[in-house]
N, C-alpha and C. Protein backbone atom coordinates (compact mmCIF):
# COMPACT_ATOMS: atom_id res chain seq x y z
N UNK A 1 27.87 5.35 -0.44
CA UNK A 1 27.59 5.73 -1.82
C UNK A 1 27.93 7.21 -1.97
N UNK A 2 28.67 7.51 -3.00
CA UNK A 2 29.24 8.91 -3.27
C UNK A 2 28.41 8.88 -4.62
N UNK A 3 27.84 10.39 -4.93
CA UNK A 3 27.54 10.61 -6.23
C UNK A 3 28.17 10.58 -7.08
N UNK A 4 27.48 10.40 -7.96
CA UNK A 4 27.87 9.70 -9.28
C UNK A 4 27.16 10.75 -10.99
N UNK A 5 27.96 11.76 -10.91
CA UNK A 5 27.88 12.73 -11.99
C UNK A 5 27.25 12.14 -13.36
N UNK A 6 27.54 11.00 -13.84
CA UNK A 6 27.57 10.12 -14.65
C UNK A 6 26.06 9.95 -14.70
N UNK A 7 25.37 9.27 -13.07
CA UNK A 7 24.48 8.57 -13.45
C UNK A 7 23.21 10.33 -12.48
N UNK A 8 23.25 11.56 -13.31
CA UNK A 8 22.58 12.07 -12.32
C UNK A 8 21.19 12.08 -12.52
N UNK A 9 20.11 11.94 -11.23
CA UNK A 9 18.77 11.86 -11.53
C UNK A 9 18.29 12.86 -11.15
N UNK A 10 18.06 13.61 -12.32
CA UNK A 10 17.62 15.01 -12.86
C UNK A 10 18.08 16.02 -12.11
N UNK A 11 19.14 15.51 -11.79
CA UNK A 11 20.18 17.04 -10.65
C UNK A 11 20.10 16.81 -9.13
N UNK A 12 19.86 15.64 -8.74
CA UNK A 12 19.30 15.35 -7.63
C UNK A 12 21.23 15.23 -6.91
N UNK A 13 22.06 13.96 -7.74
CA UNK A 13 22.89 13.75 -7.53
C UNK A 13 24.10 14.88 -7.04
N UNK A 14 23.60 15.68 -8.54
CA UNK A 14 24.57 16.73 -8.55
C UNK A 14 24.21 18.13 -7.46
N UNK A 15 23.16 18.07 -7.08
CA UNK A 15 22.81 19.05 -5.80
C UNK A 15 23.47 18.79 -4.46
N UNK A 16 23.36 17.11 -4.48
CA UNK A 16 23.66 16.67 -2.79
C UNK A 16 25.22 16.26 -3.21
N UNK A 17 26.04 16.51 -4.26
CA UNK A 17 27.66 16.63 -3.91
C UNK A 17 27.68 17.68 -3.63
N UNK A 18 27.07 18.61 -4.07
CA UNK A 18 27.46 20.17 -3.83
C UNK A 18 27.29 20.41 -2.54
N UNK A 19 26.71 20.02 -1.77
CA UNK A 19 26.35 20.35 -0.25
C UNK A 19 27.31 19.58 0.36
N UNK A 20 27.37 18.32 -0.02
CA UNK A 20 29.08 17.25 0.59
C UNK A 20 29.88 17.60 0.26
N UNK A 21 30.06 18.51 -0.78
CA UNK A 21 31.65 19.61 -1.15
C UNK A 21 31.58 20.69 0.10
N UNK A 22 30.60 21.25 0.23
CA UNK A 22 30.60 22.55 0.78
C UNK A 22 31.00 21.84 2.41
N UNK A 23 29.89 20.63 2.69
CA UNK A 23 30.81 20.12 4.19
C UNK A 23 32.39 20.10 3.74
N UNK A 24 32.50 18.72 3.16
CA UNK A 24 34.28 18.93 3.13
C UNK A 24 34.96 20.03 3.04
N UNK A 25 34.90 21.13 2.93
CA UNK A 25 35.24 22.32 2.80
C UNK A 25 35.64 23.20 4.03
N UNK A 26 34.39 22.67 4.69
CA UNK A 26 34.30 23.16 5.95
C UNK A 26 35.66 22.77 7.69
N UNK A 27 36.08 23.13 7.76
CA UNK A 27 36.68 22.97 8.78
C UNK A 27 36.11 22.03 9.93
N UNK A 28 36.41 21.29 11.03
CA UNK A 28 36.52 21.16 11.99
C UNK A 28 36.09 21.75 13.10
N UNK A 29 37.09 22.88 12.97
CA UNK A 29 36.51 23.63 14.08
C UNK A 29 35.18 24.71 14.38
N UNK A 30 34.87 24.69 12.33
CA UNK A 30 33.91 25.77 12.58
C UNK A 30 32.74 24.39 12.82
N UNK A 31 32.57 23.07 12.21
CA UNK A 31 32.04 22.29 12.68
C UNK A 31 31.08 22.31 14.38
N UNK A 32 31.99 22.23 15.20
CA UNK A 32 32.17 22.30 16.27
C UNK A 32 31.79 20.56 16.83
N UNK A 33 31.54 20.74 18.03
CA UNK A 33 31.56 19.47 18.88
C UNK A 33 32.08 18.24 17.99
N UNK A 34 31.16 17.07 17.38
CA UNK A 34 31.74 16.04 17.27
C UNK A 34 32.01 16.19 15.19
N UNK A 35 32.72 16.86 14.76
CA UNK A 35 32.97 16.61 13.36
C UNK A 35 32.76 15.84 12.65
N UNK A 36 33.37 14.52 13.26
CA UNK A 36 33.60 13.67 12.33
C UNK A 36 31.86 12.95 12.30
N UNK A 37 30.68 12.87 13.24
CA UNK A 37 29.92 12.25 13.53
C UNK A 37 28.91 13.19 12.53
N UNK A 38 29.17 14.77 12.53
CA UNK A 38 28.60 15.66 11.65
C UNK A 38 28.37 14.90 10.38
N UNK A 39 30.00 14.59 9.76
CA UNK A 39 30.36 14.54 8.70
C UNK A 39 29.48 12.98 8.46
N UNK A 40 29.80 11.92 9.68
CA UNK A 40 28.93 10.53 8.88
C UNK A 40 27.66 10.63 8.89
N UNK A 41 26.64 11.40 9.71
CA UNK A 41 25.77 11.66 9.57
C UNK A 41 24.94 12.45 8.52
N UNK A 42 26.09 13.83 7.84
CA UNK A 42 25.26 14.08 6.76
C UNK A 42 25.20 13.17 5.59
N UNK A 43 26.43 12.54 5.47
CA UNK A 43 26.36 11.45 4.35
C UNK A 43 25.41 9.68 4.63
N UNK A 44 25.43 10.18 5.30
CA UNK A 44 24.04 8.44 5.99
C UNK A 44 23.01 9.40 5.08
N UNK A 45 22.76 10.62 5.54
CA UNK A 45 21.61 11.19 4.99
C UNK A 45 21.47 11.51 3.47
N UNK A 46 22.96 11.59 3.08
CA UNK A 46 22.73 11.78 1.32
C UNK A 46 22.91 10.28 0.69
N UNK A 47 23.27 9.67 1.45
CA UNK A 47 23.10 7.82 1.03
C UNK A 47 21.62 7.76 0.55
N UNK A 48 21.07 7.82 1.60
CA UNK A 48 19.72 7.29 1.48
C UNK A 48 18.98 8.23 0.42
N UNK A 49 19.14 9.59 0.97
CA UNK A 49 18.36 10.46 -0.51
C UNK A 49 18.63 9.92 -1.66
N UNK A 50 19.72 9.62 -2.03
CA UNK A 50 20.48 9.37 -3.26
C UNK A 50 19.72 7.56 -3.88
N UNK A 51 19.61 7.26 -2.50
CA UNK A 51 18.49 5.66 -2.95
C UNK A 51 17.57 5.58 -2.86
N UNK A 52 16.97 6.65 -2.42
CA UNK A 52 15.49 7.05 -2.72
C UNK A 52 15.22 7.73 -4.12
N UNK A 53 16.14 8.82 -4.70
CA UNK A 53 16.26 9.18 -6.08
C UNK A 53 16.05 7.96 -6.70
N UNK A 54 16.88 6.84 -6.51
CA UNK A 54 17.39 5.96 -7.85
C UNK A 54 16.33 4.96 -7.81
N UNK A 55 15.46 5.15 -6.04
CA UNK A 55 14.35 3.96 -6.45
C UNK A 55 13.39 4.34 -7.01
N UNK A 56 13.14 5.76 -7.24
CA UNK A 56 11.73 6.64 -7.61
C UNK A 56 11.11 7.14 -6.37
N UNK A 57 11.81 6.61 -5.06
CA UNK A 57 10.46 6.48 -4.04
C UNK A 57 10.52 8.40 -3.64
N UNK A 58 9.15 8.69 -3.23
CA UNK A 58 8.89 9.85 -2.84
C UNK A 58 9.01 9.88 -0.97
N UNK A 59 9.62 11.54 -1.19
CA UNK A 59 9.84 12.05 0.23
C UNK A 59 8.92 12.02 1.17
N UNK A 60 9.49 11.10 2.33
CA UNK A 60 8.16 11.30 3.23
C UNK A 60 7.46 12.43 4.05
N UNK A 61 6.45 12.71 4.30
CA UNK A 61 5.88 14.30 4.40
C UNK A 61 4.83 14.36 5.06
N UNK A 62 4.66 15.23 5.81
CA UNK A 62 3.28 15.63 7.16
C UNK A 62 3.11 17.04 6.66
N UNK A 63 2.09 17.11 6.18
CA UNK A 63 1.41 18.00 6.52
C UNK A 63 1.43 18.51 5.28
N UNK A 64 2.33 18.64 3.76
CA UNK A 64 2.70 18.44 2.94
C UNK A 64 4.42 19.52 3.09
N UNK A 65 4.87 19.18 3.95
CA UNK A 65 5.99 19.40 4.40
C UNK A 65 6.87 18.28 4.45
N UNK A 66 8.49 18.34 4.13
CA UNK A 66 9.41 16.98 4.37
C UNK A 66 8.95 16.69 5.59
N UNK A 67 8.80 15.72 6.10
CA UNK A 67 9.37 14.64 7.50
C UNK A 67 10.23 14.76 7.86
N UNK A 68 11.22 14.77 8.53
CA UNK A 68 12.46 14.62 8.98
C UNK A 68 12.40 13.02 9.88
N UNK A 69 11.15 13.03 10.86
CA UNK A 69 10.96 12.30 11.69
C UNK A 69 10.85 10.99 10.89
N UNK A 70 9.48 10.45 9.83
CA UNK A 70 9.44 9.81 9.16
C UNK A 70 10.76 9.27 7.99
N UNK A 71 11.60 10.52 7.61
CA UNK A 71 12.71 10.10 6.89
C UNK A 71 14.00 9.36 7.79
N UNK A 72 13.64 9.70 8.62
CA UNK A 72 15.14 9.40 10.04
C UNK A 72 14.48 7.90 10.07
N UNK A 73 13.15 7.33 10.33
CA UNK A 73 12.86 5.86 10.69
C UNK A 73 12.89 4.99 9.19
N UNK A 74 13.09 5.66 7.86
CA UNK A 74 13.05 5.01 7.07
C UNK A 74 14.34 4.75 6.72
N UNK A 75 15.31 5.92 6.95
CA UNK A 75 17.23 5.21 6.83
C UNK A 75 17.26 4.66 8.06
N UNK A 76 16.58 4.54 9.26
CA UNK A 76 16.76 3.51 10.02
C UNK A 76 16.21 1.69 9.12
N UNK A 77 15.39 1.93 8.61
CA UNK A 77 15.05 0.62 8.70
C UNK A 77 15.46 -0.17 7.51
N UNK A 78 15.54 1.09 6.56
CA UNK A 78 16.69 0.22 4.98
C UNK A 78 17.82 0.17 5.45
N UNK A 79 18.53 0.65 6.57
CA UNK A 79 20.24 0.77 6.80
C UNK A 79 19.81 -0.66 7.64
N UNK A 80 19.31 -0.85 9.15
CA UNK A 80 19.36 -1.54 9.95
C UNK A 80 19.85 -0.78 11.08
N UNK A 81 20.62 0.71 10.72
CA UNK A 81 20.75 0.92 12.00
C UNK A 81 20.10 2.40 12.41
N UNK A 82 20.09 2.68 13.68
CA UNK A 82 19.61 3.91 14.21
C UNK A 82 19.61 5.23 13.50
N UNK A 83 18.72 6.27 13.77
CA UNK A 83 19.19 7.21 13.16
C UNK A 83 18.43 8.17 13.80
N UNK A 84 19.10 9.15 14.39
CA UNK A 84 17.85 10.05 15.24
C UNK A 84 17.71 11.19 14.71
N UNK A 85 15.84 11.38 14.49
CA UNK A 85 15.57 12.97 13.64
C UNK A 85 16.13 14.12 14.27
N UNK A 86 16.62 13.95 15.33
CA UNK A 86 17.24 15.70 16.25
C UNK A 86 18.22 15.55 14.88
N UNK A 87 19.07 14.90 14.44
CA UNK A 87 19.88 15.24 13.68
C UNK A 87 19.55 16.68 12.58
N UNK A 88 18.19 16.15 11.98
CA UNK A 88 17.56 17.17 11.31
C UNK A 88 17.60 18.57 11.95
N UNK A 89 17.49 18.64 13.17
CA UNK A 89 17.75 19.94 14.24
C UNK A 89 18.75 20.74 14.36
N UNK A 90 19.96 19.77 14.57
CA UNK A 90 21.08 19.89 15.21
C UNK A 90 22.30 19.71 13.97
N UNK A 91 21.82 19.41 13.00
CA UNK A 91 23.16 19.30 12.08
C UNK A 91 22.75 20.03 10.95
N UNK A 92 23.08 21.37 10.57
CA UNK A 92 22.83 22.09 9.60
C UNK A 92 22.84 21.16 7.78
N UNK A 93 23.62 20.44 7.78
CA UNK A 93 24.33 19.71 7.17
C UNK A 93 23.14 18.42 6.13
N UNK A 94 22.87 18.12 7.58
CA UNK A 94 21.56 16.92 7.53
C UNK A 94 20.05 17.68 6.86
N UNK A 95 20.07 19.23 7.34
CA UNK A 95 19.12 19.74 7.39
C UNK A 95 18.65 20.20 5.78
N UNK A 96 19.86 20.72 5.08
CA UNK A 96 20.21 21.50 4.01
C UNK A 96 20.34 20.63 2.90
N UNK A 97 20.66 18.85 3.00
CA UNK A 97 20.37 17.78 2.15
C UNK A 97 19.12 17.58 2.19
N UNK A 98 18.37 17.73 2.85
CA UNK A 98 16.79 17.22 2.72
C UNK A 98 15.84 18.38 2.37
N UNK A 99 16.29 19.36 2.86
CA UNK A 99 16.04 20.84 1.91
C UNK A 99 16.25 20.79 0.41
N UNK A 100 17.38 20.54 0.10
CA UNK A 100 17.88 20.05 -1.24
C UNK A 100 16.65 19.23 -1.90
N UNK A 101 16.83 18.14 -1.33
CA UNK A 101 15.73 16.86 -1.90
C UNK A 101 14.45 17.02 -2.16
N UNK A 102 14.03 18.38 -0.84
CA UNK A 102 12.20 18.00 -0.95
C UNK A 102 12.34 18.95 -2.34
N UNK A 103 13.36 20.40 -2.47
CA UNK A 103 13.38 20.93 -3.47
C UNK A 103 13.46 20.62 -4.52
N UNK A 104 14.29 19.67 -5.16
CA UNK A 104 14.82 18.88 -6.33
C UNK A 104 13.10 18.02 -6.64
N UNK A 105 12.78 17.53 -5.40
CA UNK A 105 11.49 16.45 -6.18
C UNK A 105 10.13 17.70 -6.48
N UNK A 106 10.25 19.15 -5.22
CA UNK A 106 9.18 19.37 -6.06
C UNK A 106 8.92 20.28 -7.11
N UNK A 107 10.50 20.53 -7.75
CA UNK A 107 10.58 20.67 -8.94
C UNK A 107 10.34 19.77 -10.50
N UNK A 108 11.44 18.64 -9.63
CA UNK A 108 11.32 17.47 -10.92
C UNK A 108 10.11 16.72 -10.90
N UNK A 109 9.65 16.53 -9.55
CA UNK A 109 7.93 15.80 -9.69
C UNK A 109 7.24 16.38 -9.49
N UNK A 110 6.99 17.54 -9.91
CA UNK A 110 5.75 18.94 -9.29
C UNK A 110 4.29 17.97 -9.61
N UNK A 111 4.05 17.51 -10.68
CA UNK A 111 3.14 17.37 -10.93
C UNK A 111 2.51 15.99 -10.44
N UNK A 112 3.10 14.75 -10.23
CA UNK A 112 3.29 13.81 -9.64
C UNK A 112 3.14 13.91 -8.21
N UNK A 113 3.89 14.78 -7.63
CA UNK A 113 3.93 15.16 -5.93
C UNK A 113 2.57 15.76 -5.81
N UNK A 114 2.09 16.83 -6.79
CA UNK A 114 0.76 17.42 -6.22
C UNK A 114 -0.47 16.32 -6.11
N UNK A 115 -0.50 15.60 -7.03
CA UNK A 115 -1.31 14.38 -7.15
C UNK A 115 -0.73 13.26 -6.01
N UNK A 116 -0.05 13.16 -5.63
CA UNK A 116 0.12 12.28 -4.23
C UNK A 116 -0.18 13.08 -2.98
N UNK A 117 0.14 14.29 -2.53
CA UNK A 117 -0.50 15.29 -1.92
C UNK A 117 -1.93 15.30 -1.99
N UNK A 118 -2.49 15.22 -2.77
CA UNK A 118 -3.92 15.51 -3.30
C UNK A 118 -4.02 13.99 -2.82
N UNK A 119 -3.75 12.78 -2.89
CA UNK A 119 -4.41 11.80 -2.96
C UNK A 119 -4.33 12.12 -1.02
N UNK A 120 -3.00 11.79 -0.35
CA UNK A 120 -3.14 11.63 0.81
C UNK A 120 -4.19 12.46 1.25
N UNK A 121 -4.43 13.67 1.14
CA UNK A 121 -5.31 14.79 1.17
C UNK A 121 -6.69 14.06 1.64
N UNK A 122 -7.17 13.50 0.71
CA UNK A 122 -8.13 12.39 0.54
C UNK A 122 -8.54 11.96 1.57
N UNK A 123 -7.89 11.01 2.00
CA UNK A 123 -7.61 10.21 3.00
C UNK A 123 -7.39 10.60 4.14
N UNK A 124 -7.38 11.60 4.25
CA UNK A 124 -7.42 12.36 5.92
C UNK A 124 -8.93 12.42 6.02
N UNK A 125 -9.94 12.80 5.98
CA UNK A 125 -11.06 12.96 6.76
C UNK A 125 -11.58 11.22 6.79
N UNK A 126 -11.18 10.36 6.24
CA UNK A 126 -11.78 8.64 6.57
C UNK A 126 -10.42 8.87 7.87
N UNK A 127 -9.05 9.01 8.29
CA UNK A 127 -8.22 8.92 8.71
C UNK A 127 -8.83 9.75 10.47
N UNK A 128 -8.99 11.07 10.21
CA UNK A 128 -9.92 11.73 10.84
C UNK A 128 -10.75 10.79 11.82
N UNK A 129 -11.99 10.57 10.72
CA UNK A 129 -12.78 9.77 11.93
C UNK A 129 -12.42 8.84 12.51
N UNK A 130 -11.71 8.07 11.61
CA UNK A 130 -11.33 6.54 12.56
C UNK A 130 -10.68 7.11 13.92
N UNK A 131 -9.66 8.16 13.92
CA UNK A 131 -9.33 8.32 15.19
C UNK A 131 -10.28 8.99 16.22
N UNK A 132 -11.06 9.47 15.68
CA UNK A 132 -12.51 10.35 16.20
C UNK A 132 -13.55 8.95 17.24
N UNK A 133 -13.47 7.64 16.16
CA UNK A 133 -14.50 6.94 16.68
C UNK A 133 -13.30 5.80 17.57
N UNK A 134 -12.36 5.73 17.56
CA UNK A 134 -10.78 5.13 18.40
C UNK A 134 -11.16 5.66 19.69
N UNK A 135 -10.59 7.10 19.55
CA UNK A 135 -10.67 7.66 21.11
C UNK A 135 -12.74 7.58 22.07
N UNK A 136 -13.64 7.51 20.98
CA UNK A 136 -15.31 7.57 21.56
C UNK A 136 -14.84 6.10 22.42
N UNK A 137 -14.22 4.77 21.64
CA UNK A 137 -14.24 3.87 22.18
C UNK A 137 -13.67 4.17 23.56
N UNK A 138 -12.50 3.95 23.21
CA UNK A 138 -11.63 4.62 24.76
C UNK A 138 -12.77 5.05 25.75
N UNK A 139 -13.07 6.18 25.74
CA UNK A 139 -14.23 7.03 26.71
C UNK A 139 -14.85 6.15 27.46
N UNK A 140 -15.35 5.71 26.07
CA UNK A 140 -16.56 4.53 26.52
C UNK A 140 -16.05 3.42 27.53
N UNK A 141 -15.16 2.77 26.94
CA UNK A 141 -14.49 2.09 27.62
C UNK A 141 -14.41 1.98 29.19
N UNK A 142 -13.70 3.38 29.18
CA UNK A 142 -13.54 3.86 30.52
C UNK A 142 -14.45 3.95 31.71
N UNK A 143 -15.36 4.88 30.91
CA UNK A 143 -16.93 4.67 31.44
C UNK A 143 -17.62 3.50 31.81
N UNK A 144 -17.09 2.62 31.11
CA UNK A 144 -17.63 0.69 31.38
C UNK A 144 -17.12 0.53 32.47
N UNK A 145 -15.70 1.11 32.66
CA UNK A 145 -15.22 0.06 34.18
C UNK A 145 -15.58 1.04 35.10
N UNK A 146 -15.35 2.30 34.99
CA UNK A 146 -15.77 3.04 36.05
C UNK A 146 -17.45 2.65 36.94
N UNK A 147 -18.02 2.56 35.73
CA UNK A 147 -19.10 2.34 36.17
C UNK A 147 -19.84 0.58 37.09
N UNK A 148 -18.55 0.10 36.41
CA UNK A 148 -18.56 -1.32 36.93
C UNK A 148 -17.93 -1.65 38.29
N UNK A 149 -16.92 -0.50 38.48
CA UNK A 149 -16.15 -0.51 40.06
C UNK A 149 -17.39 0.18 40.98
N UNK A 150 -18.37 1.46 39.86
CA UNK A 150 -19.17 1.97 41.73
C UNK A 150 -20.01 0.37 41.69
N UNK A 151 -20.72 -0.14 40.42
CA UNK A 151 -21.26 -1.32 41.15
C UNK A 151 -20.87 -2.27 42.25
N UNK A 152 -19.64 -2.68 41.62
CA UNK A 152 -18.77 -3.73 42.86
C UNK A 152 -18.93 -2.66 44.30
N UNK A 153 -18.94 -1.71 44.36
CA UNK A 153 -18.62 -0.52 45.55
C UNK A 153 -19.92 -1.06 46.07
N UNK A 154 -21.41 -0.73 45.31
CA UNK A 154 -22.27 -0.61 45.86
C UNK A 154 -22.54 -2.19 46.38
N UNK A 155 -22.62 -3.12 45.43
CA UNK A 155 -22.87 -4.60 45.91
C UNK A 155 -22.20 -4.79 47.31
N UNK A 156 -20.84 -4.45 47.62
CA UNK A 156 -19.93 -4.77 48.45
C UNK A 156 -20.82 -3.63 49.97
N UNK A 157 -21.57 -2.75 49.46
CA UNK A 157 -22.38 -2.26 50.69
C UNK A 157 -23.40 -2.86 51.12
N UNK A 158 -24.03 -3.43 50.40
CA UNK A 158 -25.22 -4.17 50.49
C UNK A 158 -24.74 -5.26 51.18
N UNK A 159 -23.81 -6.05 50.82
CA UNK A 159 -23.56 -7.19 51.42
C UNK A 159 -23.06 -7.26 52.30
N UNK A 160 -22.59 -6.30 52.88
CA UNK A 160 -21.82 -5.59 54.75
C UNK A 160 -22.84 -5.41 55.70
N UNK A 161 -23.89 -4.28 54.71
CA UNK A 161 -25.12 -3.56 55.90
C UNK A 161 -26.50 -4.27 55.77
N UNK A 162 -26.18 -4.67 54.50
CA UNK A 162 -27.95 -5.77 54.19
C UNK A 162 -28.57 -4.83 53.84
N UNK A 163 -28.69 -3.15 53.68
CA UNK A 163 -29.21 -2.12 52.92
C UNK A 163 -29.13 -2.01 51.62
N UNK A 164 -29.83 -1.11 51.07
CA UNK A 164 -29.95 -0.25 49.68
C UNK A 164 -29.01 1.07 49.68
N UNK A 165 -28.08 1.61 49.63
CA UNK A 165 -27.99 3.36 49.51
C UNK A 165 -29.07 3.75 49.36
């Protein structure tokens, strides 16, 4: 999918050609290592922005920061194929479209985004404990068998020496 001037959603379109102009623009060599993999990779990445624009859906985000990690498993799983977040690292390209995007939405959805922010917000201290009372289990857990191996330890003395410890 190449943008489409025609159909732009609220400048979203017309931001991420401008950054796929400025790649095409770019040479090869200042590229460096694999170019052409640069080049399909930043556009896998303005594919999907560009169908995330047109579905409404919002940028995925930790901490109230883009994802990279979370956005890399979600064009994995609408494409079908792989997509690894180092890209976000390692490809200026990849990096500067999703820069683009979180910018574009939290301009065009400022007010919308703060209220989904605010909601997830929410939902971290119930999120919080559950992992708070997850890992008590664990412990506990642990503590069950540990404590169940000195038994077997101790039974297994008793039944050798015919003693008590």
């Amino acid at each position: 999918m190449t943008p489409n001037p025609q159909r732009d959603d609220k400048g979203i379109g017309s931001r991420i050609a401008a950054v796929l102009a400025d790649l095409d623009a770019t040479s090869d060599r200042t590229l460096g290592g694999s170019a052409a993999a640069a080049r399909a990779n930043a556009r896998r990445v303005a594919d999907h922005l560009l169908a995330m624009a047109a579905a409404g859906e919002a940028l995925p985000r930790h901490a109230g920061k883009a994802s990279p990690g979370k956005v890399a498993a979600a064009m994995a799983e609408r494409s079908g194929a792989s997509f690894n977040r180092q890209n976000f690292a390692t490809n200026e390209w990849c990096a500067r479209l999703l820069a683009e995007f979180a910018d574009w939405e939290g301009k065009a959805r400022g007010g919308a985004l703060a209220d989904a922010v605010e909601a997830a917000e929410a939902k971290r201290p119930a999120e919080r404990r559950v992992g708070e009372l997850e890992r008590e289990v664990l412990l506990l857990r642990a503590e069950n068998q540990q404590l169940r191996n000195e038994l077997a330890a101790v039974r297994s003395l008793i039944a050798r020496t015919g003693r008590t410890p």
